[in-house]
N, C-alpha and C. Protein backbone atom coordinates (compact mmCIF):
# COMPACT_ATOMS: atom_id res chain seq x y z
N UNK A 1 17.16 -89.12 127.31
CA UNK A 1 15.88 -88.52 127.63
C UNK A 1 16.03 -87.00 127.81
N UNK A 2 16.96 -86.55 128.78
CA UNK A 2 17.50 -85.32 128.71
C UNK A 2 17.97 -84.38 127.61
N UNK A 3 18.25 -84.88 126.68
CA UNK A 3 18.44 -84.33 125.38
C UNK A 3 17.65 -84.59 124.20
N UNK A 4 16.46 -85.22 124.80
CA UNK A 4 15.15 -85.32 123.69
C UNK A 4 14.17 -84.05 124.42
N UNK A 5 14.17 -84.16 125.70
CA UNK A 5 13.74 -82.59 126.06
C UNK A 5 14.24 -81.54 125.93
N UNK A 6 15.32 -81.40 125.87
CA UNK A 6 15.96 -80.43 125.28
C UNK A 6 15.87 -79.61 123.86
N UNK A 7 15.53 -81.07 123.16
CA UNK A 7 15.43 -80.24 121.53
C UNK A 7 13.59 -80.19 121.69
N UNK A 8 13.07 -80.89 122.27
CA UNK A 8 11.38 -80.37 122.19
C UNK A 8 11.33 -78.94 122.54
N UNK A 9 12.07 -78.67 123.61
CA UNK A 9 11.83 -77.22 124.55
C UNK A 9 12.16 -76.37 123.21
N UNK A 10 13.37 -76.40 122.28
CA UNK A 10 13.82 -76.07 121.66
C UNK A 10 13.18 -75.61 120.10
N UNK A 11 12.63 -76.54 119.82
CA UNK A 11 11.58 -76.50 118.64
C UNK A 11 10.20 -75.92 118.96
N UNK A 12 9.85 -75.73 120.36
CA UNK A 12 8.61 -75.53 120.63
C UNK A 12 9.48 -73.77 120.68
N UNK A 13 10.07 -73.30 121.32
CA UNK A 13 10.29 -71.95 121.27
C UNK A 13 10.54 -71.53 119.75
N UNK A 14 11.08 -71.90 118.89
CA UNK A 14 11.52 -71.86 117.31
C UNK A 14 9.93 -71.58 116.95
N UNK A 15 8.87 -72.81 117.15
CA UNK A 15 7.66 -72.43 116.68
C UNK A 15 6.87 -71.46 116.71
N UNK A 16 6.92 -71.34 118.57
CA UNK A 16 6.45 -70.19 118.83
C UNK A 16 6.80 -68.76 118.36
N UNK A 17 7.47 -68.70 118.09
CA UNK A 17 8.36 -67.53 117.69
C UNK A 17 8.18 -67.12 116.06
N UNK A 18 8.17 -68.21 115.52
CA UNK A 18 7.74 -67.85 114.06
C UNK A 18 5.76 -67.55 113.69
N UNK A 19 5.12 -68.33 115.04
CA UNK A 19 4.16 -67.98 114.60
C UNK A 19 3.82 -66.37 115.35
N UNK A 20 4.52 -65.66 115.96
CA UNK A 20 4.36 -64.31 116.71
C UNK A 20 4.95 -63.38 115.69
N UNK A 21 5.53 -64.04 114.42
CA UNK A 21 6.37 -62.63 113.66
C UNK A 21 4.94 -62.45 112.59
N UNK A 22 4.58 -60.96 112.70
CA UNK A 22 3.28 -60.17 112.15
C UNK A 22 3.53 -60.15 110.04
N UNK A 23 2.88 -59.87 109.62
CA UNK A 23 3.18 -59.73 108.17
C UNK A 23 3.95 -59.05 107.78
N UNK A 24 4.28 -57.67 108.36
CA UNK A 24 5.13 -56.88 107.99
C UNK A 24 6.51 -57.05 108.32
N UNK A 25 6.68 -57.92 109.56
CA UNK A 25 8.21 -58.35 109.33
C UNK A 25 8.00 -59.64 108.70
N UNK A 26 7.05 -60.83 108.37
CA UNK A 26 7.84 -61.51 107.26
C UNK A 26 8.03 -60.70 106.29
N UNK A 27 7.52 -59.87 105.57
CA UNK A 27 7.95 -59.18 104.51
C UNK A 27 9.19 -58.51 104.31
N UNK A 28 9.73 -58.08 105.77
CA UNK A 28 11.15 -57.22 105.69
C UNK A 28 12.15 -58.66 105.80
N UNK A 29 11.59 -59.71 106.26
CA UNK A 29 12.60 -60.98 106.31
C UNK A 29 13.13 -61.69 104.96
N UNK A 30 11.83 -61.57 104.14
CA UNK A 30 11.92 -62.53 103.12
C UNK A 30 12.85 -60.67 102.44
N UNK A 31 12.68 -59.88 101.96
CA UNK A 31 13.21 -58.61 101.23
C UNK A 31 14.52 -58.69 101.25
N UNK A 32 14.89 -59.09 102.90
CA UNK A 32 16.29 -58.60 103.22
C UNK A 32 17.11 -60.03 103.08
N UNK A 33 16.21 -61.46 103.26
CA UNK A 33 17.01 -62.27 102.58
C UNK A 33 16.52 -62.93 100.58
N UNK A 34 15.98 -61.68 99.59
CA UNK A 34 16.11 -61.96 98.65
C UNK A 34 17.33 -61.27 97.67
N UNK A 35 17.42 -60.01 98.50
CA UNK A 35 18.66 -59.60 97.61
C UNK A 35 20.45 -59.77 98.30
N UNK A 36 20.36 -60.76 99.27
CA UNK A 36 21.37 -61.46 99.78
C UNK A 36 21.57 -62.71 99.10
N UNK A 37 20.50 -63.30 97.99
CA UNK A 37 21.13 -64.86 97.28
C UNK A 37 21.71 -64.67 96.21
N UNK A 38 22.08 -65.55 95.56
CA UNK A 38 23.07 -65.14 94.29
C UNK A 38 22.24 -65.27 93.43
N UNK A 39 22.35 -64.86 92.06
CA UNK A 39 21.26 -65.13 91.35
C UNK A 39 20.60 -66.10 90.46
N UNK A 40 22.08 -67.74 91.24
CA UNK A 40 21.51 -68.62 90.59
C UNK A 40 20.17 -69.39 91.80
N UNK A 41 20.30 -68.94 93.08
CA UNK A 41 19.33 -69.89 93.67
C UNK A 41 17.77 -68.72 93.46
N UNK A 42 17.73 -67.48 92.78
CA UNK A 42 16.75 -66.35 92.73
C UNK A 42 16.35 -67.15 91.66
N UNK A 43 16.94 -67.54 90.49
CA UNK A 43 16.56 -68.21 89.50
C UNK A 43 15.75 -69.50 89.59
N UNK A 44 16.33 -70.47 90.37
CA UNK A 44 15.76 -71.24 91.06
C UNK A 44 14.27 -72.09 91.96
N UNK A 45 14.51 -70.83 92.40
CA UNK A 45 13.53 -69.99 93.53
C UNK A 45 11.92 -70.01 92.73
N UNK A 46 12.54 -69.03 91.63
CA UNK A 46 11.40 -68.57 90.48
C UNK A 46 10.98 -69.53 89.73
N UNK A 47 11.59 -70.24 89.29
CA UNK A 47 11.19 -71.67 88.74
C UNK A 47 10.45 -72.63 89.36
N UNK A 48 10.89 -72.52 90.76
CA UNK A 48 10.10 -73.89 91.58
C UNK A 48 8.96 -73.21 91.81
N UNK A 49 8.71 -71.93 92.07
CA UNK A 49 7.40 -71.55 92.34
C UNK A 49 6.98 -70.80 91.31
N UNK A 50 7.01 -71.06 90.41
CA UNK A 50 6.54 -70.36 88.87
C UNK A 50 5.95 -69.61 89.69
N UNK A 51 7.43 -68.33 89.73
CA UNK A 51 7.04 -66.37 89.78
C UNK A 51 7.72 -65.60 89.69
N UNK A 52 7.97 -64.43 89.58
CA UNK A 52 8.54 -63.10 88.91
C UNK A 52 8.93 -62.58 90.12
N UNK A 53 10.07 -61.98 90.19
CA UNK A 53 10.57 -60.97 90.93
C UNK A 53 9.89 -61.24 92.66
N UNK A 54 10.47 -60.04 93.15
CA UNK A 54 9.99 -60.38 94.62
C UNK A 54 8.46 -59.51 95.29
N UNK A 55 8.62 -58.63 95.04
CA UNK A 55 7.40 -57.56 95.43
C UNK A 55 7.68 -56.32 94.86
N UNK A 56 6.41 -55.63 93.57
CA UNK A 56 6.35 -54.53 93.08
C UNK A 56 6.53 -53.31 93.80
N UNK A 57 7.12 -53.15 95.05
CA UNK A 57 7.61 -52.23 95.94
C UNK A 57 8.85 -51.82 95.60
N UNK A 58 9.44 -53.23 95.09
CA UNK A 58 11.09 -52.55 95.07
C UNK A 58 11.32 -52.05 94.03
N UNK A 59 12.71 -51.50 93.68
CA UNK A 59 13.11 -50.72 92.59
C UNK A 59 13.62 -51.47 91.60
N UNK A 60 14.18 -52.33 92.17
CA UNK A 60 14.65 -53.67 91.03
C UNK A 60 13.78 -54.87 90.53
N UNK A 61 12.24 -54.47 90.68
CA UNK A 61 11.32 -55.21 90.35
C UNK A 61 11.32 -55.83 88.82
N UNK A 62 11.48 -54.73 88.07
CA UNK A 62 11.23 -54.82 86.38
C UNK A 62 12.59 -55.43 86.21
N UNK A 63 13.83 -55.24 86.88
CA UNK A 63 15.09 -55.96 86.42
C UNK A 63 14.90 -57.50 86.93
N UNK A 64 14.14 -57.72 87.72
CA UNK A 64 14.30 -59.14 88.16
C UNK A 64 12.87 -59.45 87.28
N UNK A 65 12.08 -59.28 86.84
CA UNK A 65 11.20 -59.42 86.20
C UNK A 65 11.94 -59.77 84.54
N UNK A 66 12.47 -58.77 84.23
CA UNK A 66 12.96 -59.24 82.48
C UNK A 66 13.73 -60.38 82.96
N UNK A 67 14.31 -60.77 83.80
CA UNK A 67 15.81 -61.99 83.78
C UNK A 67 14.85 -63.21 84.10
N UNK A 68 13.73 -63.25 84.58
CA UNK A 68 12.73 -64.09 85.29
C UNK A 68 12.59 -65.12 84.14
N UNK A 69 13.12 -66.43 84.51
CA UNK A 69 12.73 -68.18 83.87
C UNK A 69 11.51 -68.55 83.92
N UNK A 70 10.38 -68.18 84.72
CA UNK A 70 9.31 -68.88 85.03
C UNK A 70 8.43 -69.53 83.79
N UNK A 71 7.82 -70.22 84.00
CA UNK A 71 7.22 -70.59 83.10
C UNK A 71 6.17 -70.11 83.22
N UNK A 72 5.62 -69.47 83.76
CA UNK A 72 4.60 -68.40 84.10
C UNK A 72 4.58 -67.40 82.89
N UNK A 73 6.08 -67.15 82.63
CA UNK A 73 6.00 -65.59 82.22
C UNK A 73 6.05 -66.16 80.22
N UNK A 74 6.01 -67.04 80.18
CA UNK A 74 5.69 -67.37 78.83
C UNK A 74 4.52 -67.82 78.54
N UNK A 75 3.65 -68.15 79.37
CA UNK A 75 2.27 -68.66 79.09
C UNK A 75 1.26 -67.25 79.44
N UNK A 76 1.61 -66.52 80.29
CA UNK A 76 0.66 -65.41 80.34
C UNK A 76 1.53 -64.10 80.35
N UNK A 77 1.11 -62.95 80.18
CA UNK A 77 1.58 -61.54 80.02
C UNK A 77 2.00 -61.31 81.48
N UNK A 78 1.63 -61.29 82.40
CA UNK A 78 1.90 -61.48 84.01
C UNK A 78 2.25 -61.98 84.68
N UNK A 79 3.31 -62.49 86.13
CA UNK A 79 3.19 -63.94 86.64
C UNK A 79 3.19 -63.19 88.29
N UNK A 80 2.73 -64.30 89.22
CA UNK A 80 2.28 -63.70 90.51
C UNK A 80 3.68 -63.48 90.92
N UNK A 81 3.91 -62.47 91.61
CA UNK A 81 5.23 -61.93 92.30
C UNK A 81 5.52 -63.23 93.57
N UNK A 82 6.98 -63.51 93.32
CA UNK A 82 7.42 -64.38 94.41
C UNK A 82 7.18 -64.02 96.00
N UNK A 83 7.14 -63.19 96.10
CA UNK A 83 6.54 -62.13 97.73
C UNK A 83 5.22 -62.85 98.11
N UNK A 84 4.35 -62.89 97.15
CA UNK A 84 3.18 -63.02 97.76
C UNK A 84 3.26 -64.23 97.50
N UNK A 85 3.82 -65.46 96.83
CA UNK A 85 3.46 -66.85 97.20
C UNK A 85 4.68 -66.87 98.38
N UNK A 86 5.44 -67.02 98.74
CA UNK A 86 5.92 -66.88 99.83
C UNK A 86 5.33 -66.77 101.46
């Protein structure tokens, strides 16, 4: 019983906490963990959520854009940046 309250207390602070982080740090969260993966789970990534690169902010946008699998990027001229479905 003591250690089923324990992980409630536990998950309820985890929750809370993710719903208090504002847009602008998910954005520096997801940034700073997209160019930390390798580039087979970026590949990945882009596939499961048919999309391109991470956010037209960065400098390596158009390089992760030409390498981009999506199936997005063969059916239309554009595909929604992985940032914003995220």
């Amino acid at each position: 019983m003591i250690i089923l309250g324990l992980v409630f207390i536990f998950q309820f602070v985890i929750s809370c906490s993710c719903l208090a982080i504002n847009r602008s740090k998910q954005t520096d969260v997801i940034n700073a963990s997209w160019w930390v993966m390798s580039n087979k789970t970026r590949d990945e990534l882009e596939r499961s959520f048919d999309c391109c690169g991470l956010f037209n902010l960065t400098t390596l946008y158009q390089q992760d854009y030409d390498f981009c699998t999506a199936i997005c990027k063969s059916q239309s001229p554009t595909c929604q940046m992985c940032g914003e479905k995220f």
